[in-house]
Protein backbone atom coordinates (compact mmCIF):
# COMPACT_ATOMS: atom_id res chain seq x y z
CA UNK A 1 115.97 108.63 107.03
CA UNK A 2 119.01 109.21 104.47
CA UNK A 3 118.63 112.62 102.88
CA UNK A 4 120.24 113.62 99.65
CA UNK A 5 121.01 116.33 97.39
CA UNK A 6 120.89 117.17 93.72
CA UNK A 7 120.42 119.28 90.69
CA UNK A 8 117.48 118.20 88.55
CA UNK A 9 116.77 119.47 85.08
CA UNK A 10 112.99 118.53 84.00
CA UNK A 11 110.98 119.83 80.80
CA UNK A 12 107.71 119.55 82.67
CA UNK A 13 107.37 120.00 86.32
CA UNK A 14 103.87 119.09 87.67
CA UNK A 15 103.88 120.73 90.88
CA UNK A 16 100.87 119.45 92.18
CA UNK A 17 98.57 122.22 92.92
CA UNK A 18 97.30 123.09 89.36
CA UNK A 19 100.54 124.50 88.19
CA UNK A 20 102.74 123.37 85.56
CA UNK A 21 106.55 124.66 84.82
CA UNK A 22 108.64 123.84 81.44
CA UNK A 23 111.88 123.51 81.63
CA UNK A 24 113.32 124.32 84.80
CA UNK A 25 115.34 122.88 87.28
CA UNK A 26 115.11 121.81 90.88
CA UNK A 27 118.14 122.21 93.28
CA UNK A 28 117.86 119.79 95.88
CA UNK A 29 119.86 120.46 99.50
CA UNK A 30 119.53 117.70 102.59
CA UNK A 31 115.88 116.54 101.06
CA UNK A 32 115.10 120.08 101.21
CA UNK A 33 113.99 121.50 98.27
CA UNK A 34 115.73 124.74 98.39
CA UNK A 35 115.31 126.39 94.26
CA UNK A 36 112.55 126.22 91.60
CA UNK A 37 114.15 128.44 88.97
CA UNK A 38 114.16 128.42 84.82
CA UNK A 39 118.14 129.39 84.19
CA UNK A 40 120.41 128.94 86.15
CA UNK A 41 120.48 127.65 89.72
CA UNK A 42 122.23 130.21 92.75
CA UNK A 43 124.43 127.51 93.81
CA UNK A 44 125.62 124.03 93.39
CA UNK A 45 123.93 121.37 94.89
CA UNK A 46 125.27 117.92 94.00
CA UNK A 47 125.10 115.13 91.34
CA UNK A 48 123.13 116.66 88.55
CA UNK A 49 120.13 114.87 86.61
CA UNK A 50 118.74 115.28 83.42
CA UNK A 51 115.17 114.60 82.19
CA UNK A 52 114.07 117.03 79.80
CA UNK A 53 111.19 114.58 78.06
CA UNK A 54 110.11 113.47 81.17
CA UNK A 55 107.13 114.46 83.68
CA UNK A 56 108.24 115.19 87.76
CA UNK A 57 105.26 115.47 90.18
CA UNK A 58 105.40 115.09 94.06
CA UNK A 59 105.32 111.61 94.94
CA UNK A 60 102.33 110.18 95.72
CA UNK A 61 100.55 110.03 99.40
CA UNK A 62 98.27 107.64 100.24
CA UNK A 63 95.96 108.58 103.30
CA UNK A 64 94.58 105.46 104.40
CA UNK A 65 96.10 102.02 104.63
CA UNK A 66 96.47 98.92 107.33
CA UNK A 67 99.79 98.36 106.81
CA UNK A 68 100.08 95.40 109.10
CA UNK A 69 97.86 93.15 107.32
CA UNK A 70 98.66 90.62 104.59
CA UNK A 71 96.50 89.97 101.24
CA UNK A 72 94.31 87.90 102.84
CA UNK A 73 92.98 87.73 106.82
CA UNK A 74 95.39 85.26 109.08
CA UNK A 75 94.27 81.96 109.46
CA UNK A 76 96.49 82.10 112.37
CA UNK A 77 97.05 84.99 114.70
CA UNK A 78 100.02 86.87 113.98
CA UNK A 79 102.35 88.00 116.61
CA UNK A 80 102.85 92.22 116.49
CA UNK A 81 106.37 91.73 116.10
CA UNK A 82 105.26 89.65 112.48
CA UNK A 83 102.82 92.43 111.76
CA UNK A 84 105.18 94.84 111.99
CA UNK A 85 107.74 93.01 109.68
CA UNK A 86 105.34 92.61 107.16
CA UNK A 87 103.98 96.39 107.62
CA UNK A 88 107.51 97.11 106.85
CA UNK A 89 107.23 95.43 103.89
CA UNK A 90 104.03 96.32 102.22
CA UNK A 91 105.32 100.04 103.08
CA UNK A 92 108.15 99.28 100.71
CA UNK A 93 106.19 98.13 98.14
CA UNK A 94 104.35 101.15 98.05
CA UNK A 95 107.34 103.18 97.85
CA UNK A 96 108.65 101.42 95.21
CA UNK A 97 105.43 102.29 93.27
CA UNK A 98 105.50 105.61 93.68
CA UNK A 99 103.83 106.55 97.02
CA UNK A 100 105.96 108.48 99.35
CA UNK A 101 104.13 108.95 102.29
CA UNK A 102 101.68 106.42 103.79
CA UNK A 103 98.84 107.38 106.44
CA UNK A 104 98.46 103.96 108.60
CA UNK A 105 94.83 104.11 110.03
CA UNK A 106 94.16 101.93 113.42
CA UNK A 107 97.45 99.39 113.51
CA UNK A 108 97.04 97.69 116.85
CA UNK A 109 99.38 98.67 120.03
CA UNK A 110 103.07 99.87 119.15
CA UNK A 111 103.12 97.95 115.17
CA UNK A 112 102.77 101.23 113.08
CA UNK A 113 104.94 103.41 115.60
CA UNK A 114 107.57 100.47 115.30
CA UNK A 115 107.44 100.88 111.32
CA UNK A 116 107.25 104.51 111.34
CA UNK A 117 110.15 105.04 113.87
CA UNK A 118 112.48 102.44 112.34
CA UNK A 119 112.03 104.18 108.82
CA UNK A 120 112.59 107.38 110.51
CA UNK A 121 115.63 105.95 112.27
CA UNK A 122 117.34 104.60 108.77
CA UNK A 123 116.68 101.23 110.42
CA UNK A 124 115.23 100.10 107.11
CA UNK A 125 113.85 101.77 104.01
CA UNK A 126 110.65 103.04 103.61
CA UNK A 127 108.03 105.93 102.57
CA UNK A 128 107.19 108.40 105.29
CA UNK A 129 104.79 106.97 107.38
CA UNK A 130 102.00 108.95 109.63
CA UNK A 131 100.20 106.80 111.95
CA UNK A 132 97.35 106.99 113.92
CA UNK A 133 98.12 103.83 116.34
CA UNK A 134 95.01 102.81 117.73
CA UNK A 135 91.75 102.93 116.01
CA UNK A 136 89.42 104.43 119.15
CA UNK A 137 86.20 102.28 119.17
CA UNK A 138 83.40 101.69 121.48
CA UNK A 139 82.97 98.96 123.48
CA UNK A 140 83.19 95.84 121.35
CA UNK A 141 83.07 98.17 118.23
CA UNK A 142 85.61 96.39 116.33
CA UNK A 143 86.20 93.09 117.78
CA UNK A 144 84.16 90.51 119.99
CA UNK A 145 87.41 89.26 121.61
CA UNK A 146 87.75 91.78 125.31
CA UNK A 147 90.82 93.77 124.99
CA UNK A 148 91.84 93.25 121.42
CA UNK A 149 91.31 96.68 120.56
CA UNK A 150 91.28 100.40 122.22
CA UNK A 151 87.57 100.43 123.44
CA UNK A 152 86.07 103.47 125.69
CA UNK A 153 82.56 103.79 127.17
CA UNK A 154 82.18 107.76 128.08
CA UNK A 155 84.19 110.96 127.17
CA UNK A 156 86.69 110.62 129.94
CA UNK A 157 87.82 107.26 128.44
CA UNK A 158 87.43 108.48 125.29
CA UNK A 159 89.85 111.85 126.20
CA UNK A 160 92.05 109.41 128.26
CA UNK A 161 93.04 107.11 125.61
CA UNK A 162 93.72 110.27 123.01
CA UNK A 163 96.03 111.55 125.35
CA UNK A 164 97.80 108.55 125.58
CA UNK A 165 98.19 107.92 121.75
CA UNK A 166 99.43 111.11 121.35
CA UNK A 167 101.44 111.90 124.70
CA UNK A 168 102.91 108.50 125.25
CA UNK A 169 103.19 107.31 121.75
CA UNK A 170 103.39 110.51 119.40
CA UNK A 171 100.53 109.51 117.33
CA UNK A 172 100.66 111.77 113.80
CA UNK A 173 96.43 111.66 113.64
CA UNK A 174 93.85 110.31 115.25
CA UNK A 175 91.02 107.61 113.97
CA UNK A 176 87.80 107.31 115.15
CA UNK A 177 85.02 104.65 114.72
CA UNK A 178 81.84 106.46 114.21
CA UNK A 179 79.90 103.66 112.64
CA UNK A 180 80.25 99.72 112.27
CA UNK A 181 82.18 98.30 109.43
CA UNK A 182 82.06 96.16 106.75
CA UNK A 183 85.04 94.03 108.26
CA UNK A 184 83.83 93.59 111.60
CA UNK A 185 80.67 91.52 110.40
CA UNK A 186 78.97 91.32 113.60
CA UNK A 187 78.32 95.05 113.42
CA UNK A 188 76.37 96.88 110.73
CA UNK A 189 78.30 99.27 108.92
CA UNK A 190 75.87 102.13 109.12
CA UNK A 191 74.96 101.80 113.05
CA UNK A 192 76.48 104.57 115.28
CA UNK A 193 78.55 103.76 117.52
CA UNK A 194 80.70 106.50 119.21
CA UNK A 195 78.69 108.68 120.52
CA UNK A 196 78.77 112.82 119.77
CA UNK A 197 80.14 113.49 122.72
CA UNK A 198 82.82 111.23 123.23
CA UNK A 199 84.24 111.88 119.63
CA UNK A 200 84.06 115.76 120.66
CA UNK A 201 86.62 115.15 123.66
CA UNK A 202 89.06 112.93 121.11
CA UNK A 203 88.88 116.23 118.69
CA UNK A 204 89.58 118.40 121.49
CA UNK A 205 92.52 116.73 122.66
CA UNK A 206 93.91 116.15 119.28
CA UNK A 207 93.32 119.65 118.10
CA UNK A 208 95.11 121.04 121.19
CA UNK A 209 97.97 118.94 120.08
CA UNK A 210 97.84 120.57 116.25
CA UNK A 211 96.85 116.66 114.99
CA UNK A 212 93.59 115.35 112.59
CA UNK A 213 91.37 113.20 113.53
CA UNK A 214 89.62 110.98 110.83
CA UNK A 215 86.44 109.27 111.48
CA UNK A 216 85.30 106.19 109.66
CA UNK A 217 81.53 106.48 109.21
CA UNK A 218 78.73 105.22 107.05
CA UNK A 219 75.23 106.52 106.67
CA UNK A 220 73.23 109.79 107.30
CA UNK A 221 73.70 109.67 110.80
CA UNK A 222 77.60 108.45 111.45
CA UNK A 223 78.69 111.18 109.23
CA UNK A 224 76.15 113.65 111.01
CA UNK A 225 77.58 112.64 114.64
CA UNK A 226 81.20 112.82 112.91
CA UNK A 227 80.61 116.52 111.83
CA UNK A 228 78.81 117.62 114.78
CA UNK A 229 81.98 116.44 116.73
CA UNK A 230 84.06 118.63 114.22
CA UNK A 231 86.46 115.89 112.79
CA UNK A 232 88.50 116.81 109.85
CA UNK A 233 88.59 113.83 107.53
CA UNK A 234 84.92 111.53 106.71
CA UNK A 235 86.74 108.12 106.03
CA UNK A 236 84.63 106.43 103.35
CA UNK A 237 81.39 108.23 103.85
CA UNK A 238 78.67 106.76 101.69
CA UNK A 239 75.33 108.36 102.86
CA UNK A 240 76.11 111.74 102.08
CA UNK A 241 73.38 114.05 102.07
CA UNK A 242 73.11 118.05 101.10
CA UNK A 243 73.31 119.42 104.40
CA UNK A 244 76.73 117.03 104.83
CA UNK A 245 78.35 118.11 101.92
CA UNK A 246 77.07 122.14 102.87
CA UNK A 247 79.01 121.54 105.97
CA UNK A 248 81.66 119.80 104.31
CA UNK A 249 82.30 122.12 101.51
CA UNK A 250 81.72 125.10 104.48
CA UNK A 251 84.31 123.96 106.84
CA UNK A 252 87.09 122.44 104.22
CA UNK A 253 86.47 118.75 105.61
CA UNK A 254 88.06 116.50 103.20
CA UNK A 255 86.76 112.99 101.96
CA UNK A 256 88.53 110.03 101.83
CA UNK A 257 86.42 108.12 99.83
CA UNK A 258 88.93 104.48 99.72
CA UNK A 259 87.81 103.29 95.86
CA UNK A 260 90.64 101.26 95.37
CA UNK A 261 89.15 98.70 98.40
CA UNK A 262 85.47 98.82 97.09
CA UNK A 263 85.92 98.57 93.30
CA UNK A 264 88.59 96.17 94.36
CA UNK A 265 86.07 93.90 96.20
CA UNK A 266 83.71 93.58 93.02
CA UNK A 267 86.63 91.73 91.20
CA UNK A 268 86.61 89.14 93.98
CA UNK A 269 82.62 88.34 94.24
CA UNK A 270 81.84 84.85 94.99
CA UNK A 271 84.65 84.69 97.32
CA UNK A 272 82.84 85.47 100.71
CA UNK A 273 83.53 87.48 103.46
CA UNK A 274 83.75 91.23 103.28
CA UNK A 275 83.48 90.73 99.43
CA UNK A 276 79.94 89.63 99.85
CA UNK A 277 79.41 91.98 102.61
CA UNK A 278 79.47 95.29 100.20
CA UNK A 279 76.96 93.90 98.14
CA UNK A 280 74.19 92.50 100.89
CA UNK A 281 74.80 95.46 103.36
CA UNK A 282 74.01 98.13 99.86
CA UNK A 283 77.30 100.09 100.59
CA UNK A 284 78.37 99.35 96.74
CA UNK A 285 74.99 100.91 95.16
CA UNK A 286 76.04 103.62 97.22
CA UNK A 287 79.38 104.47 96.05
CA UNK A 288 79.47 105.88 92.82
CA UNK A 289 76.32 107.66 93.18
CA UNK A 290 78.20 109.05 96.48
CA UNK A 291 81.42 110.08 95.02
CA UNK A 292 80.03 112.10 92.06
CA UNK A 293 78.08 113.79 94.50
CA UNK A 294 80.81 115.13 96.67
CA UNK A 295 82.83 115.83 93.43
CA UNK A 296 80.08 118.10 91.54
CA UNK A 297 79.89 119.63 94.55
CA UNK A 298 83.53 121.19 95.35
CA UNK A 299 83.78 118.88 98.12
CA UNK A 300 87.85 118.14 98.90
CA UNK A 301 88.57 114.95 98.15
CA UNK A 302 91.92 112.58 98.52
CA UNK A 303 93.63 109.40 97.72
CA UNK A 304 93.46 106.82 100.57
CA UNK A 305 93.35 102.86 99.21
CA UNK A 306 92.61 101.35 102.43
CA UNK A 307 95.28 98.88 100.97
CA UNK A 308 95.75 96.02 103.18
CA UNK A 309 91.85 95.05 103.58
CA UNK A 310 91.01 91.75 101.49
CA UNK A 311 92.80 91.63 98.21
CA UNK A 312 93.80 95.14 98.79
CA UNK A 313 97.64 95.00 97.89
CA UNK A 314 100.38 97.18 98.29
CA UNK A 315 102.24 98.21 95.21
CA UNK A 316 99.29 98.90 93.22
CA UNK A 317 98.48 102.22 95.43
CA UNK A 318 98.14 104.46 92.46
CA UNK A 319 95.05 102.54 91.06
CA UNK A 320 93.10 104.49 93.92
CA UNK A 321 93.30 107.25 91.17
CA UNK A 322 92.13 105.39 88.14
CA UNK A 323 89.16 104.78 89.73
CA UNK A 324 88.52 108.54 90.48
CA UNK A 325 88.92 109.69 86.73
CA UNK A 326 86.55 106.70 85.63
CA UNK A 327 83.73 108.29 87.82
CA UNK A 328 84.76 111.60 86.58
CA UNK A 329 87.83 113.28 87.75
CA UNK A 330 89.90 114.93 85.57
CA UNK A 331 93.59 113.44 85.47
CA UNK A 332 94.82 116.96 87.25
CA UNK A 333 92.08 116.78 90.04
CA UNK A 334 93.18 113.14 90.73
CA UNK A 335 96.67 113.84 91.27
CA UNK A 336 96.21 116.68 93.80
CA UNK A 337 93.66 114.23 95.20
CA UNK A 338 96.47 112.23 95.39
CA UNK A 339 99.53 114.76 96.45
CA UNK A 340 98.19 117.94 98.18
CA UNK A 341 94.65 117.15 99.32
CA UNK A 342 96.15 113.62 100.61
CA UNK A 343 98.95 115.76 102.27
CA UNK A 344 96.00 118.46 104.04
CA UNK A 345 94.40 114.65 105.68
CA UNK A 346 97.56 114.23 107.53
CA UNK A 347 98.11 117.80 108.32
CA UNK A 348 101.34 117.82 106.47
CA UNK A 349 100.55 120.14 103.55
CA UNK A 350 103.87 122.72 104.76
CA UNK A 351 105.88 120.27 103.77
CA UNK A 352 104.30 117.42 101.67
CA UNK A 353 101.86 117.46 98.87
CA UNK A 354 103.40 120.05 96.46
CA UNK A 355 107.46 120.28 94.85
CA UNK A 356 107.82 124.27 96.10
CA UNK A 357 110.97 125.72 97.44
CA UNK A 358 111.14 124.97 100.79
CA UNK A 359 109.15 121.73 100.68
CA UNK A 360 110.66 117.90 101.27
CA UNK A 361 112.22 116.34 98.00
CA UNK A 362 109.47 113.41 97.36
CA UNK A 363 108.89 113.02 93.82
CA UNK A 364 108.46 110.61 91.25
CA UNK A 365 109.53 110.82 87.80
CA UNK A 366 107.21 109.49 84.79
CA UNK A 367 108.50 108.47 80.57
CA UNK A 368 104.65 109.86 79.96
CA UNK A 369 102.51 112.59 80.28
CA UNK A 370 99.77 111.86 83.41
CA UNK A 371 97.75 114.98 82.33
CA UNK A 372 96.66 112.93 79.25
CA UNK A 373 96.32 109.11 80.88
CA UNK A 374 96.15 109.13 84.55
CA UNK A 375 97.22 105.18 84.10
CA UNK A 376 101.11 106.71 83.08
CA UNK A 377 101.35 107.17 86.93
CA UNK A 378 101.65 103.33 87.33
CA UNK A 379 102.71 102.44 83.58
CA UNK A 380 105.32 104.77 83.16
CA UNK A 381 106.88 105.31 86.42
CA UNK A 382 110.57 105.91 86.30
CA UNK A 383 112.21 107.25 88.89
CA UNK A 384 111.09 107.50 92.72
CA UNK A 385 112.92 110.53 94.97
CA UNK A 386 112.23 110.35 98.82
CA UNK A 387 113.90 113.26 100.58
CA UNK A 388 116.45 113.46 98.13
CA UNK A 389 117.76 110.15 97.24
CA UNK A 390 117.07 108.16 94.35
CA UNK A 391 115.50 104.97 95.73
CA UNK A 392 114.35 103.47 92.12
């Protein structure tokens, strides 16, 4: 990945943790951002920028997304190396609306390590991309084809194949099915499925490794299992009860709650499929109710679209946070929902999440104030910075 550096004058500097700045000025060194200072900078940097009316914030990170899919599910099967050519490009799409950093949740085999590596590489242009590989599922858990997907029956199967996505692929976090999903309609979205155990040995092995592991769950007792297993991240979650969100609040597990996918699905009833499915299976009642909850509540809570699932595009990304103020957000909780909390999912909060000396250059530049209308992060978007370089 090319890295760049600059000077960057801004009159409002959002850093992304609750903090605000006036007028200061960024010095940018290798991607690296190396001075946060009001006067003048220690050193020279590079080509120098000026947006004193403007509003800089770290660029955007979206948590959860299937980057290998297209709008709609393939009438024909697509071949990984196709997958990962179009995961390529949906990645750039999201870049180029302001989301630096993508978290790709259960792409199939090598197709998200291809797209993350070739990015990394400077093969081809893209946000930072953390991937999970392999969602790990029970038998059958995902797919009624044998083989399609990364099935285990027991904890040694379960710690085998964890050790493989991270030893022999360098996975970035791990994903877990706890429950059935809404996709996969011959399973039912709130049934268990892994069992306690064998998510305990995936957490064990990824934790020794210094990784997350997310769990996709539904209902009381998916997210139960998921927290008895000590995961870090409940992946949609509806069915949260008191003693979950005690735990939750307790033990600083975050919630990705994925609005963009379900609000998204209401605009598209009639039209079958998993559209229909969040409506007869009662997840939708479920979600507002759900997400107020966790909010009121202190619960941490980040931006993850789970853009490529029906109708879900890429480019859009920053809706996800529209939908957060609506049900009660304030515009500055959404975008460290969307920056730092995002950036704790992944692990990558040292680096990512906040524009602090010493952190990557990711940022995005708005013509209007996001404090006042969340909406400005998609309306107004200027300028997007990934490690330095000007990319739009």
């Amino acid at each position: 990945m090319l890295a760049c550096s600059a000077e960057i004058f801004t009159g409002n500097l959002i850093v992304g943790n609750g903090q605000i700045i006036k007028d200061v000025w960024l010095g940018i060194e290798n991607g690296t951002i190396r001075e946060i200072v009001k006067g003048d900078l220690k050193k020279q940097y590079g080509e120098i920028f000026h947006f004193p009316d403007s509003y800089i914030l770290p660029g955007l990170i979206d948590a959860h997304v299937h980057i290998r899919y297209g709008t709609n599910p393939d009438s024909i099967p697509k071949t990984d190396e196709y997958q990962a050519l179009r995961g390529a490009e949906n990645a750039r799409k999201a870049l180029m609306s302001g989301v630096t950093t993508l978290g790709d949740a259960g792409a199939l085999r090598n197709i998200g390590f291809s797209v993350r590596d070739a990015i990394n590489d400077g093969v081809i242009v893209g946000p930072r991309v953390f991937t999970s590989g392999e969602m790990i599922t029970m038998t059958g858990g995902r797919s009624k084809q044998p083989g399609e997907r990364l099935e285990v029956t027991g904890e040694d199967q379960a710690r085998r194949a964890t050790r493989a996505l991270l030893m022999y692929h360098g996975a970035d976090f791990i994903k877990l099915g706890a429950t059935g999903a809404i996709s996969s309609p011959h399973t039912g979205p709130r049934h268990p499925q892994l069992t306690v155990d064998e998510m305990k040995a995936c957490v064990d092995e990824a934790h020794k490794c210094g990784k997350m592991v997310h769990s996709h769950c539904y209902g009381e007792q998916g997210i139960s299992n998921s927290l008895d297993a000590g995961v870090d991240v409940i992946v949609h979650g509806q069915g949260l009860t008191d003693e979950h969100i005690e735990r939750m609040y307790d033990d600083d597990i975050i919630l990705l709650p994925t609005l963009k996918t379900f609000c998204g699905h209401m605009e598209h009833l009639g039209e079958g499929g998993v559209h229909e499915r969040i409506i007869t299976t009662g997840i939708w009642d479920e979600t507002e109710p759900n997400f107020r909850y966790a909010l009121r509540n202190g619960v941490l809570i980040a931006m993850g679209t789970d853009a490529g699932m029906p109708d879900n595009v890429f480019g859009d990304n920053p809706r996800d946070l529209g939908y957060m103020v609506e049900w009660g957000m304030s515009p500055e909780e959404a975008i460290k929902a969307g920056t730092l909390n995002a950036a704790k999912t992944l692990g990558v909060d040292n680096k990512l999440g906040t524009l602090e000396e010493g952190k990557m250059a990711d940022l995005i530049i708005l013509n209007n104030n996001p404090l006042e209308n969340i909406s400005e992060i998609w309306q107004s978007l200027d300028r997007v910075m990934l490690n330095g370089c000007f990319l739009r």
